[in-house]
C-alpha atoms as a PDB file:
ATOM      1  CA  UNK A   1       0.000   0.000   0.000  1.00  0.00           C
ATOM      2  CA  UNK A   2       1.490   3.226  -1.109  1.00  0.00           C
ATOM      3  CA  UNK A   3       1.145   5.664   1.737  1.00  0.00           C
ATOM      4  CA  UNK A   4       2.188   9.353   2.421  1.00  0.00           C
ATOM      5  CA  UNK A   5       4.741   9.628   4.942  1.00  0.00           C
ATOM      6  CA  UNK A   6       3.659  10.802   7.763  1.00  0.00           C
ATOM      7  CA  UNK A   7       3.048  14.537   8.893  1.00  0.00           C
ATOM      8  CA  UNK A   8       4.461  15.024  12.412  1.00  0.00           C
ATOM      9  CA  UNK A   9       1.950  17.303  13.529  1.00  0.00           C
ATOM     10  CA  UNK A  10      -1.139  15.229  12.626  1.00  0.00           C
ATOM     11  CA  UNK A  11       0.105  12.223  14.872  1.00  0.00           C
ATOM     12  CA  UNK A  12       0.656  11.612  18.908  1.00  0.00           C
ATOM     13  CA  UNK A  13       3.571   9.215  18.806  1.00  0.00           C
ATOM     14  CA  UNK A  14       5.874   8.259  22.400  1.00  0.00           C
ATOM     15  CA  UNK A  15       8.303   5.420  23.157  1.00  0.00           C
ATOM     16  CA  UNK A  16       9.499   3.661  26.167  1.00  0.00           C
ATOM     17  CA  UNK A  17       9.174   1.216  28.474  1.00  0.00           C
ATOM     18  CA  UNK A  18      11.559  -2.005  27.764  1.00  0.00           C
ATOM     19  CA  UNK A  19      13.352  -4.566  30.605  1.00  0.00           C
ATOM     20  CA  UNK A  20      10.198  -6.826  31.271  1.00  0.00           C
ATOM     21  CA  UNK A  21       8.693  -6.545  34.778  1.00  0.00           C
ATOM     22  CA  UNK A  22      11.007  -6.485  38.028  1.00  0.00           C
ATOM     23  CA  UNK A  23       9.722  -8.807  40.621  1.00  0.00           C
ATOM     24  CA  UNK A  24       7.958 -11.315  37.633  1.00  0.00           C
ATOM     25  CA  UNK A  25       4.213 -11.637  37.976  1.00  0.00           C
ATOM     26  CA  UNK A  26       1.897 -10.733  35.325  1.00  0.00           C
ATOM     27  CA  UNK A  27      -1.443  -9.460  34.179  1.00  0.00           C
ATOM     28  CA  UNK A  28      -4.552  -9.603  32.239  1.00  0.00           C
ATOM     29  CA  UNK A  29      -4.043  -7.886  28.634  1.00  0.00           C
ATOM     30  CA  UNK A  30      -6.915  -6.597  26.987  1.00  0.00           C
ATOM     31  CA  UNK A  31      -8.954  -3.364  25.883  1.00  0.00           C
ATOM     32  CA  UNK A  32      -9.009  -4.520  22.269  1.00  0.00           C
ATOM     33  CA  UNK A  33      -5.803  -6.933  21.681  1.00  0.00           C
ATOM     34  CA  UNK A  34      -5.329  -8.241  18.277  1.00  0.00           C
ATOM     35  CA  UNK A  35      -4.090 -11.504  18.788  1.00  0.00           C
ATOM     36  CA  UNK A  36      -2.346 -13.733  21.672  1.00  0.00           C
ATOM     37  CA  UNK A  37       0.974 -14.224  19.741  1.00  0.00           C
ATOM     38  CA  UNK A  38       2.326 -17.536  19.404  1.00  0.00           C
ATOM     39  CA  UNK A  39       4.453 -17.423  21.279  1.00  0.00           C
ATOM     40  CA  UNK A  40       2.544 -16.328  24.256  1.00  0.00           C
ATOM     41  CA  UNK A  41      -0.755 -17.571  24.089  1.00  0.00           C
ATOM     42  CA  UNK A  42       0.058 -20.935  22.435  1.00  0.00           C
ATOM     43  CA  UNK A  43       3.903 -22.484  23.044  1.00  0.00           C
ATOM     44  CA  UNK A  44       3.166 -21.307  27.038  1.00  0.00           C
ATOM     45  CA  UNK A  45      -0.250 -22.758  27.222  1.00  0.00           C
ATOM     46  CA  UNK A  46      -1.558 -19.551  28.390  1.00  0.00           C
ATOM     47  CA  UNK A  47      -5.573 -19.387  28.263  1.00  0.00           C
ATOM     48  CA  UNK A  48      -6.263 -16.678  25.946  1.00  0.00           C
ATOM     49  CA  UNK A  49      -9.593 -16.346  27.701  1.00  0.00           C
ATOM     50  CA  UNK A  50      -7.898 -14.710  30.944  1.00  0.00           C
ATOM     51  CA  UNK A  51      -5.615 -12.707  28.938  1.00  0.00           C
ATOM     52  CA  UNK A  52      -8.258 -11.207  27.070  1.00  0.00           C
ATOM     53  CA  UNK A  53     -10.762  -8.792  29.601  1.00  0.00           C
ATOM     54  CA  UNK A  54      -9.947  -5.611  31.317  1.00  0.00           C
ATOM     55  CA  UNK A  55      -6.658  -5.128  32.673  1.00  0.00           C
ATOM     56  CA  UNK A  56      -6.667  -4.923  36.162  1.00  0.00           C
ATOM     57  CA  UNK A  57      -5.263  -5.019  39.738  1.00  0.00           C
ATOM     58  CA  UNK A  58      -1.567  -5.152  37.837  1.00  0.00           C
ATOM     59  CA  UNK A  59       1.312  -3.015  40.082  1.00  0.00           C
ATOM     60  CA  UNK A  60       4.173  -4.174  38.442  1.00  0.00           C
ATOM     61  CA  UNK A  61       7.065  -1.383  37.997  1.00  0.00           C
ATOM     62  CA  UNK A  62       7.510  -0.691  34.785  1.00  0.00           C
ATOM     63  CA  UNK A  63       8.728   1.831  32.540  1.00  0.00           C
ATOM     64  CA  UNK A  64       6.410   4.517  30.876  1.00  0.00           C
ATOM     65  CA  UNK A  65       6.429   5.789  27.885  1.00  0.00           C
ATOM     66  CA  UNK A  66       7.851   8.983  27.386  1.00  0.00           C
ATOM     67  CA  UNK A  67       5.712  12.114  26.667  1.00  0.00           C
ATOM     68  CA  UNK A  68       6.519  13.609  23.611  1.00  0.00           C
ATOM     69  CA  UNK A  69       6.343  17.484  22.982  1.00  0.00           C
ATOM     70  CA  UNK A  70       7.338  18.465  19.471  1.00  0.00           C
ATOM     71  CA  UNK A  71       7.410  17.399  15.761  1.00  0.00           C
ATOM     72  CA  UNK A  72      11.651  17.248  15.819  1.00  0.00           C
ATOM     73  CA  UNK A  73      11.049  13.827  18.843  1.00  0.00           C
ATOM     74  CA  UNK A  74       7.827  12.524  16.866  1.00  0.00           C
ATOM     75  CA  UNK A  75       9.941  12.176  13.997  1.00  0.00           C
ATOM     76  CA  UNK A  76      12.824  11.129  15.461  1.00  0.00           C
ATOM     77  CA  UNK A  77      10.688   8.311  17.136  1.00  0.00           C
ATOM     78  CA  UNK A  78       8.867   6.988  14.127  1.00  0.00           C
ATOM     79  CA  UNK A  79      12.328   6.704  11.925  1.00  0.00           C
ATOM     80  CA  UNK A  80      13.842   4.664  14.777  1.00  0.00           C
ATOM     81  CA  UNK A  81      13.360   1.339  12.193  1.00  0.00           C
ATOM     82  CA  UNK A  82      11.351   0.397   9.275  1.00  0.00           C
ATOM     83  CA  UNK A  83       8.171  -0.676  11.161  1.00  0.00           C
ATOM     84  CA  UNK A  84       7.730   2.454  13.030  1.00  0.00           C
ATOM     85  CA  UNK A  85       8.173   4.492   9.939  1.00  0.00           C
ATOM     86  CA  UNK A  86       5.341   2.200   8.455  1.00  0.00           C
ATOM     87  CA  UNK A  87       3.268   2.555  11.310  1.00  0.00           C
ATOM     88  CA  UNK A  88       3.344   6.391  11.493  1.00  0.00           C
ATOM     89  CA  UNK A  89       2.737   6.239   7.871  1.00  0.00           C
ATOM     90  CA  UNK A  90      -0.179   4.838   8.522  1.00  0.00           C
ATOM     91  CA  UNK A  91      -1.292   6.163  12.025  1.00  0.00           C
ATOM     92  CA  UNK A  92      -1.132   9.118   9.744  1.00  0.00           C
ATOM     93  CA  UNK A  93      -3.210   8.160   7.010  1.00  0.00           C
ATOM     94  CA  UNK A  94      -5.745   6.829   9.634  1.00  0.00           C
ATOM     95  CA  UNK A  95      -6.176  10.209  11.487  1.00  0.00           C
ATOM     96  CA  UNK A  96      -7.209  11.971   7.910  1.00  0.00           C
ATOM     97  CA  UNK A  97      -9.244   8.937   6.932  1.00  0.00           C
ATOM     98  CA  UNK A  98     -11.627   8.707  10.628  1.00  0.00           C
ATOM     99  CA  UNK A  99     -11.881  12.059  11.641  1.00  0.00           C
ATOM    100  CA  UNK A 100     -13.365  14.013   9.040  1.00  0.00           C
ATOM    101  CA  UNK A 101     -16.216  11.044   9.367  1.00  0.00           C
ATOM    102  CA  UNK A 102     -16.693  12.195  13.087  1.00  0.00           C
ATOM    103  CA  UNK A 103     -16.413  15.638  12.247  1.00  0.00           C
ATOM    104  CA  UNK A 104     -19.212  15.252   9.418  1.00  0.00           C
ATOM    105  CA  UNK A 105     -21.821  13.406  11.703  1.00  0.00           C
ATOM    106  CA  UNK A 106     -20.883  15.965  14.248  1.00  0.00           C
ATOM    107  CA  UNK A 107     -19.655  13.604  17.162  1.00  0.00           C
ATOM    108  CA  UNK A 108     -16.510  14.551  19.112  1.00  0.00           C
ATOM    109  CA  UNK A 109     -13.171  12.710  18.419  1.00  0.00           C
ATOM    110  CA  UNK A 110      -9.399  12.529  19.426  1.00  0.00           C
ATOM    111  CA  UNK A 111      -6.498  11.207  18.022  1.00  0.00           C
ATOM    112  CA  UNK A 112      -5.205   8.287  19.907  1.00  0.00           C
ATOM    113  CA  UNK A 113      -1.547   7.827  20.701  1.00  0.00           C
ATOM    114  CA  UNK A 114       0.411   5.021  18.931  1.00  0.00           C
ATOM    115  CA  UNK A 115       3.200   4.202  21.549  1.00  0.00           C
ATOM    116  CA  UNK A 116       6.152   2.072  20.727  1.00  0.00           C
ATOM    117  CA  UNK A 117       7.512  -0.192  23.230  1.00  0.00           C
ATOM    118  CA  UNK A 118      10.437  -2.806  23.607  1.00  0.00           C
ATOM    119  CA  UNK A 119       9.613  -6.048  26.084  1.00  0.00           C
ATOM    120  CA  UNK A 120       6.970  -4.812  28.287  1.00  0.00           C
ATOM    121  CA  UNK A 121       5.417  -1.573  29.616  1.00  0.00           C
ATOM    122  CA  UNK A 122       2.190  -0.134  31.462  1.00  0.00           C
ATOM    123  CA  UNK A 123      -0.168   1.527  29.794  1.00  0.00           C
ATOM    124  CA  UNK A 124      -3.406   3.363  31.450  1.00  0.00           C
ATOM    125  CA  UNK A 125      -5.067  -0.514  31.436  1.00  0.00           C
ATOM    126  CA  UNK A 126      -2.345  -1.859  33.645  1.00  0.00           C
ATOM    127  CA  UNK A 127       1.150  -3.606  32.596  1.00  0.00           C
ATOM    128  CA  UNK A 128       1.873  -5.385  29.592  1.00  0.00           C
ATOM    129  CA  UNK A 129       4.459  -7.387  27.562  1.00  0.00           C
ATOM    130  CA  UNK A 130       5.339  -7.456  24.094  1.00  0.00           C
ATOM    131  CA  UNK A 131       4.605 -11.229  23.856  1.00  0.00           C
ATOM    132  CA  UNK A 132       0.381 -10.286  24.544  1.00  0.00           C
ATOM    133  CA  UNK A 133       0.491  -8.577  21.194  1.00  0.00           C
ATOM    134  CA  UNK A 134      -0.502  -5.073  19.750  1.00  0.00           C
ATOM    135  CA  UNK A 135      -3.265  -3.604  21.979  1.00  0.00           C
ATOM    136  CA  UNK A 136      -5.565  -0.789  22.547  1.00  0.00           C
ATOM    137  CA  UNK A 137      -6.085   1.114  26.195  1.00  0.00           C
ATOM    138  CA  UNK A 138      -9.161   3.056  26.183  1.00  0.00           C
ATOM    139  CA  UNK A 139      -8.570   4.347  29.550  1.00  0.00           C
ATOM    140  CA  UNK A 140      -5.482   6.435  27.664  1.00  0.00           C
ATOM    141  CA  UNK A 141      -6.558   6.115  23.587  1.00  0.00           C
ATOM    142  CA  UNK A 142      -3.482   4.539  23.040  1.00  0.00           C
ATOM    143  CA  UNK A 143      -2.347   2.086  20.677  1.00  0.00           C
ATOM    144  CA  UNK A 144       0.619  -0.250  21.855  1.00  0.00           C
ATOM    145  CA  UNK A 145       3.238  -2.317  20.386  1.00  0.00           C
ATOM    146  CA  UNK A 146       6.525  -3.773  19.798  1.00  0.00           C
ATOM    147  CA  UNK A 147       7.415  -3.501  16.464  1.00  0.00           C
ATOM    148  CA  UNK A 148       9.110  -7.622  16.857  1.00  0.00           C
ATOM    149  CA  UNK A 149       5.772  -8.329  16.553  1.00  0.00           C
ATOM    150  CA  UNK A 150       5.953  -7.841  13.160  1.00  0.00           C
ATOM    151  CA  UNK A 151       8.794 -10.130  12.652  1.00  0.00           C
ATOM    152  CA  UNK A 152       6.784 -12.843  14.648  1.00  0.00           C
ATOM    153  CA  UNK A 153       3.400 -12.060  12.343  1.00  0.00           C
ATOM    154  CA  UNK A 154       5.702 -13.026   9.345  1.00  0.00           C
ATOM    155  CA  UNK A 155       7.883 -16.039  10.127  1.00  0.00           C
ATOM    156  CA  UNK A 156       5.437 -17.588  12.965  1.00  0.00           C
ATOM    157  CA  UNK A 157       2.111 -16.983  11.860  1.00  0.00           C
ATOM    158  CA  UNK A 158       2.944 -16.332   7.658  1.00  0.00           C
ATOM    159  CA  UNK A 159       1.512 -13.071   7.327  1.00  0.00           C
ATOM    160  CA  UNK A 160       4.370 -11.168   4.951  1.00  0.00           C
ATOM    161  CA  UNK A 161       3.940  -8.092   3.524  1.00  0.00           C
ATOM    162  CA  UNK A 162       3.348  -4.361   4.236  1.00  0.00           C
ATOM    163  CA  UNK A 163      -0.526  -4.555   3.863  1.00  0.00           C
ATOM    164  CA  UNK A 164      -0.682  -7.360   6.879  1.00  0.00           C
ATOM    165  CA  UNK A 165       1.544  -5.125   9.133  1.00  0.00           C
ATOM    166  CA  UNK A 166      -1.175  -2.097   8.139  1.00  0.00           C
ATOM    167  CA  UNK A 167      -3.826  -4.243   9.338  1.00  0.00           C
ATOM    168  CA  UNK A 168      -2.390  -4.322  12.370  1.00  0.00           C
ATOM    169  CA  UNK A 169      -2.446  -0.754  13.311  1.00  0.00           C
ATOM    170  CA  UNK A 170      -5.924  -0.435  11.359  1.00  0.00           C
ATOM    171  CA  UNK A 171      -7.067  -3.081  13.829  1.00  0.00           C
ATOM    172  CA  UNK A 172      -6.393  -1.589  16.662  1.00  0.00           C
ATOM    173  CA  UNK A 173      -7.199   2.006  15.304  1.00  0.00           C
ATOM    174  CA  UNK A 174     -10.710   0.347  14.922  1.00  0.00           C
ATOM    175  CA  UNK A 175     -11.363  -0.273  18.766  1.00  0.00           C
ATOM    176  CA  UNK A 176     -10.108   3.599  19.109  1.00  0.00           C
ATOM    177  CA  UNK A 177     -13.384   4.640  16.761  1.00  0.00           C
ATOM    178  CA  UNK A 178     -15.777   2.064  19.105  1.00  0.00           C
ATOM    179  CA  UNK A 179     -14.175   4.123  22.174  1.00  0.00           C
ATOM    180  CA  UNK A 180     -15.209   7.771  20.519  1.00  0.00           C
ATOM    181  CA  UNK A 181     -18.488   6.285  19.556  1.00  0.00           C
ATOM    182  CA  UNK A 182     -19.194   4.860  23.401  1.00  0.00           C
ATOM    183  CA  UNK A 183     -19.281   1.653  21.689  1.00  0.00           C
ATOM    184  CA  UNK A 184     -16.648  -0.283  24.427  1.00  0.00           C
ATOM    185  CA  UNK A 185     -18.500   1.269  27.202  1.00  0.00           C
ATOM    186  CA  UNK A 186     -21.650  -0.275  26.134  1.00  0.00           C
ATOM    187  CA  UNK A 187     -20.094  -3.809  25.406  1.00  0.00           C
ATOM    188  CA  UNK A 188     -18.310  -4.133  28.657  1.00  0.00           C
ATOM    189  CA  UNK A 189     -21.189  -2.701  30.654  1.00  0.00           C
ATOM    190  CA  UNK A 190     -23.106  -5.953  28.362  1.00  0.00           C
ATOM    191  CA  UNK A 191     -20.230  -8.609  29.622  1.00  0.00           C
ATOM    192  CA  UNK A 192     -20.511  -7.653  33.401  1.00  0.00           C
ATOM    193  CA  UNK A 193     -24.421  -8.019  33.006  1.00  0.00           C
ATOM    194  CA  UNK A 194     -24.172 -10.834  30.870  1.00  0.00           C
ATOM    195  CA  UNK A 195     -20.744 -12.924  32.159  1.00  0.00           C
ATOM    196  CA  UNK A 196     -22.463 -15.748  29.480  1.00  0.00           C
ATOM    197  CA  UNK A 197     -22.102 -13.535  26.593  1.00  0.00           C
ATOM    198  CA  UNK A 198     -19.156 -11.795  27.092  1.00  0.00           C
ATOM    199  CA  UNK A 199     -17.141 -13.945  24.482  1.00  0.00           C
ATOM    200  CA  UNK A 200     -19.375 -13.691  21.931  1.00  0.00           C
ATOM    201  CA  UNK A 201     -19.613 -10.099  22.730  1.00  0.00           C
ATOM    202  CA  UNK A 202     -15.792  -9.493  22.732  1.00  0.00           C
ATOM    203  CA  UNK A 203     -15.977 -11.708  19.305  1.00  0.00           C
ATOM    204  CA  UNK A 204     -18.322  -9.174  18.070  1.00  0.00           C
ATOM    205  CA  UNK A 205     -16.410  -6.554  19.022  1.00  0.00           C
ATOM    206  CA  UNK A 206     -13.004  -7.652  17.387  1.00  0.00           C
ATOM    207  CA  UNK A 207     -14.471  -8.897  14.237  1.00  0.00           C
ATOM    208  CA  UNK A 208     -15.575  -5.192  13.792  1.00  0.00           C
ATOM    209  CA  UNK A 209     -12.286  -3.671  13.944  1.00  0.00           C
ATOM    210  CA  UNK A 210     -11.603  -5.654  11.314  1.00  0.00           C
ATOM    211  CA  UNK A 211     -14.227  -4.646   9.749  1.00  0.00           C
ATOM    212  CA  UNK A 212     -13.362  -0.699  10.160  1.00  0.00           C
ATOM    213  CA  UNK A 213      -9.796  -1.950   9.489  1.00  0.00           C
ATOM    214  CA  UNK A 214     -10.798  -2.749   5.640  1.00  0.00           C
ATOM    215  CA  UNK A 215     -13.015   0.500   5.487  1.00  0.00           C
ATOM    216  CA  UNK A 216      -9.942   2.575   5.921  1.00  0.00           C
ATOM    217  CA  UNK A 217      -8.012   0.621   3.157  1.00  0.00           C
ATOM    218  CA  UNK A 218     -11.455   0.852   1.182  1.00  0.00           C
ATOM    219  CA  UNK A 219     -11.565   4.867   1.264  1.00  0.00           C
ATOM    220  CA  UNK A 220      -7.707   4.628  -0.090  1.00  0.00           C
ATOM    221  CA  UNK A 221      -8.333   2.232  -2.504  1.00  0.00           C
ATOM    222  CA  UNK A 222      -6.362   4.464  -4.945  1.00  0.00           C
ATOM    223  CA  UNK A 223      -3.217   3.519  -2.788  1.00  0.00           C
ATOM    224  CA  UNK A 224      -3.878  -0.223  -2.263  1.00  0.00           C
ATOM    225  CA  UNK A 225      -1.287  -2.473  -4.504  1.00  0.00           C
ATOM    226  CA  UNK A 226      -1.782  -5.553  -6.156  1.00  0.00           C
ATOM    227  CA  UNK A 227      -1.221  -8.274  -3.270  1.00  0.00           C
ATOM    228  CA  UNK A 228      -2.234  -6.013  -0.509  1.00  0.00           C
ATOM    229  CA  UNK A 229      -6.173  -7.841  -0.258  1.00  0.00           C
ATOM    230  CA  UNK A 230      -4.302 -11.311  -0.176  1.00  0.00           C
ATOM    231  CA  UNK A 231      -1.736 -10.153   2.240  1.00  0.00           C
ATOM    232  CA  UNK A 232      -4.215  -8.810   4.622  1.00  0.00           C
ATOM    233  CA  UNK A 233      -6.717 -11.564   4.455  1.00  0.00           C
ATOM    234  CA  UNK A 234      -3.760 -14.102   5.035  1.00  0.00           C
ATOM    235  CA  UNK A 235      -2.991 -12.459   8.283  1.00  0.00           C
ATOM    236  CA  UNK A 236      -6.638 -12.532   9.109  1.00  0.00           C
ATOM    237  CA  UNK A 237      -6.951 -16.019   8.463  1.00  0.00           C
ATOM    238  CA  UNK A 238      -3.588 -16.661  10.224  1.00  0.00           C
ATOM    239  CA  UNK A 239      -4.817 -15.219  14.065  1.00  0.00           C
ATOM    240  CA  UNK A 240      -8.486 -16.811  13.760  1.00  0.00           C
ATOM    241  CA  UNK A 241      -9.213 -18.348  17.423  1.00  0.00           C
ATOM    242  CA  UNK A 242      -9.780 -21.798  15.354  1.00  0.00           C
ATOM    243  CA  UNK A 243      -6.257 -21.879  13.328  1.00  0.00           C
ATOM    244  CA  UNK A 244      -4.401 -20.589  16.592  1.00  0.00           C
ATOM    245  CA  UNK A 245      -6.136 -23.200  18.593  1.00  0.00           C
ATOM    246  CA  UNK A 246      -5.261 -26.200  15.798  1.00  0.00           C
ATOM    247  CA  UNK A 247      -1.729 -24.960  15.581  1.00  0.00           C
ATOM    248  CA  UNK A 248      -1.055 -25.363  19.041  1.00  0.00           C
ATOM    249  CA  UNK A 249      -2.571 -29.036  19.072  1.00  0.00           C
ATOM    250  CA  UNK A 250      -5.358 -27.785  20.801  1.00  0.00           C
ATOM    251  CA  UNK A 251      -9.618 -28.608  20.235  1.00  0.00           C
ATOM    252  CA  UNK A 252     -11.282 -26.084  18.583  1.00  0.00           C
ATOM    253  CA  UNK A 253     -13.815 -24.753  20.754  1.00  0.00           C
ATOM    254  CA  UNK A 254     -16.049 -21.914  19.432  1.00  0.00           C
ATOM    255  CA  UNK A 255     -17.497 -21.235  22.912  1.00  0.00           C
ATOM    256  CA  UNK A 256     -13.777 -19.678  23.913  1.00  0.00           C
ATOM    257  CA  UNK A 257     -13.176 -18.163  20.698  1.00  0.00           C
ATOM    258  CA  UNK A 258     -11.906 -14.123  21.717  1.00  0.00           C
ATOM    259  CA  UNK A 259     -11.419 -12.689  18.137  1.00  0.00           C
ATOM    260  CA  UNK A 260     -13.219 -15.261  15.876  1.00  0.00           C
ATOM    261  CA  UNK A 261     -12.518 -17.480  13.677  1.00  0.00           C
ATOM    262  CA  UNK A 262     -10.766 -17.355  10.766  1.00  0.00           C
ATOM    263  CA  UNK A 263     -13.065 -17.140   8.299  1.00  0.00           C
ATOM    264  CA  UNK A 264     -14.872 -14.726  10.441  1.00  0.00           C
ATOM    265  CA  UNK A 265     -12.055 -12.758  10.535  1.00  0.00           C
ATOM    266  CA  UNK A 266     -11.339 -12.929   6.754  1.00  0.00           C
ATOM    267  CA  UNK A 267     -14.956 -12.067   5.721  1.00  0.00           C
ATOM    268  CA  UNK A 268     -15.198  -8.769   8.150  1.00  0.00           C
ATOM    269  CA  UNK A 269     -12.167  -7.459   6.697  1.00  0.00           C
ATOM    270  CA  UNK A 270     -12.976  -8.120   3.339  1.00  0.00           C
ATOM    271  CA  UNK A 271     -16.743  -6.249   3.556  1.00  0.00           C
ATOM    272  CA  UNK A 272     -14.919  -3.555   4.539  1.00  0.00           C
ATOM    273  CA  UNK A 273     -12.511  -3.608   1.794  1.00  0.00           C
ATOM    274  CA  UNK A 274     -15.327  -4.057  -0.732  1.00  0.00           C
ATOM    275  CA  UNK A 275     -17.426  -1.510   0.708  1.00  0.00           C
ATOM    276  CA  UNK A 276     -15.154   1.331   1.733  1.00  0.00           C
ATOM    277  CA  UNK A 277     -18.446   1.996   4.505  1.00  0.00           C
ATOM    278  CA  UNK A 278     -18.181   1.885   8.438  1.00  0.00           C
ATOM    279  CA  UNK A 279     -22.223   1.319   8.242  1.00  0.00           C
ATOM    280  CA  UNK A 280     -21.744  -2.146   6.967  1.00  0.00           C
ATOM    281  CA  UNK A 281     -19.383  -3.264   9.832  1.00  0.00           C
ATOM    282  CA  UNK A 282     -22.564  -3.951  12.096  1.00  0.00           C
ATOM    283  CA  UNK A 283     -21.298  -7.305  13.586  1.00  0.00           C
ATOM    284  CA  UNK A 284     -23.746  -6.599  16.701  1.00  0.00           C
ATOM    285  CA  UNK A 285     -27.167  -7.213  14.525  1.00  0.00           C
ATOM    286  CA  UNK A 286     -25.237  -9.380  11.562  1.00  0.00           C
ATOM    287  CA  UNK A 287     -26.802 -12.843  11.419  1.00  0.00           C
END
C-alpha cells in the first residue's frame, strides 16, 4: 500500500518502556488486543480467555512511555526502524481517513496515541508485555506495540507483507473509533451483566475492527497495490481463534473463541474492503 509519509503534527507518537517486569508476575491484557501471539498464548499454554478482559489489579514497575512534545522527537521516534516508519505512515493516514467522518456526523473525536515499546510496559489498562500482542487502552486512547511483533506475524504466523503489518495498526485504530463512539462502554457494561455472553460479545467486538480496518483501506483504494487484499486476508486467516487453537494441538472450541474465527475474521475485513463503509461493519445485529 502506497502511503504518504507521515506529517508530524497530525500524529501523537511516544516510546518507552523495555526490561520486562522487576519482581515477575503478570497481568490480564486486553482493551481490544489483536491476537495472543504464538508465542505467548500458544507455546506457554496460556488461556487466551484470561488474557483477554480488562486489565486490572496489575502493580508491576515498569517503565512509561515517554511524553513527547514536538514534531523534531515525533519524527525522530517513528524513523527509529522500518516498522515504526510504516506505522506512522499509517497512524497518519488513519487520522485523515476517521476524523473528518466524526467531524461530518458531528460527534466529538481525538487522536489516539500510537506508543512504541520494547519487552513490556504499562499503559493506562495496567502492565503489559510485548509477547500479549498489539493492543488498545481506552482508559489512555493509546495504541501499543513492539514492532518484533511484526517479525513474529511473518515467520510464525505467515503473514508477509506491508498490507498485513497495516492491518495491524488499522485493527487496533478500529477499537479507538468504538471508544469515541461509546461503543466499548456499552459492550463491557453488556459482559458484566451478561458474564455468558461476554465472548461472543468481545468476538463481536473484534471482528468489527476488522471490519473498520478494511473500510480505511477501502476509502484509499487508490493507494492499495496488487497483493495487498491477499496479504491482509492471510494475516486474518492466520490469528483466527480456530487456526491458533489447531496450531497449538489444541480442540477447537467456538465457545472460547476471543477474536473469531478465521473465516470470520477474513470475511469482516474483506466487507470492509469491498465496501469502503463503516455502516456495513454492524457485527452486533449481523446474522
Amino acid at each position: 500500500m502506497r502511503l504518504n509519509r507521515f506529517d508530524p503534527s497530525n500524529i501523537r507518537v511516544t516510546s518507552g518502556g523495555g526490561g520486562g517486569f522487576p519482581g515477575g508476575g503478570g497481568g490480564k491484557l486486553g482493551c481490544g488486543s489483536l491476537v495472543i501471539v504464538l508465542i505467548g498464548a500458544l507455546v506457554f499454554g496460556v488461556d487466551p480467555g484470561q488474557m483477554l478482559g480488562t486489565l486490572e489489579g496489575v502493580q508491576q514497575q515498569t517503565s512509561a512511555p515517554s511524553a513527547l512534545t514536538g514534531p523534531q522527537d515525533t519524527t525522530a521516534t517513528c524513523e527509529k526502524n522500518a516498522y515504526s516508519l510504516e506505522s506512522c505512515n499509517a497512524l497518519d493516514s488513519l487520522n485523515r481517513t476517521w476524523q473528518p467522518l466524526f467531524k461530518q456526523a458531528n460527534v466529538s473525536f481525538e487522536q489516539p496515541t500510537l506508543n512504541f515499546y520494547v519487552g513490556g510496559t504499562r499503559s493506562g489498562c495496567g502492565a503489559a508485555q510485548s509477547a500479549m500482542g498489539p493492543f488498545y487502552c481506552p482508559a489512555d486512547q493509546g495504541i501499543y506495540i513492539d514492532t518484533s511483533f511484526y517479525d513474529q506475524l511473518d515467520r510464525q504466523l505467515g503473514a508477509k507483507g506491508d498490507f498485513a503489518r497495516y492491518y495491524v495498526i488499522a485493527h487496533e485504530y478500529g477499537h479507538h473509533v468504538q471508544h469515541m463512539l461509546g461503543l466499548n462502554a456499552q459492550v463491557r457494561k453488556e459482559q458484566q451483566r451478561s458474564p455468558s455472553q461476554a465472548n461472543a460479545l468481545q468476538v463481536k467486538m473484534e471482528l468489527q475492527a476488522d471490519c473498520y480496518a478494511g473500510v480505511w483501506a477501502g476509502k484509499n483504494r487508490d493507494l492499495i497495490e496488487p497483493g495487498d487484499m491477499e496479504e491482509g486476508l492471510t494475516a486474518a486467516s492466520a490469528i483466527g481463534d480456530d487456526t491458533l487453537m489447531k496450531n497449538a494441538g489444541q480442540d477447537v472450541n467456538p465457545e472460547s473463541f476471543t477474536h473469531g474465527s478465521s473465516a470470520e475474521r477474513m470475511k469482516w475485513l474483506k466487507r470492509g474492503l469491498d465496501t469502503g463503509n463503516e455502516e456495513a461493519c454492524d457485527t452486533f445485529t449481523a446474522a
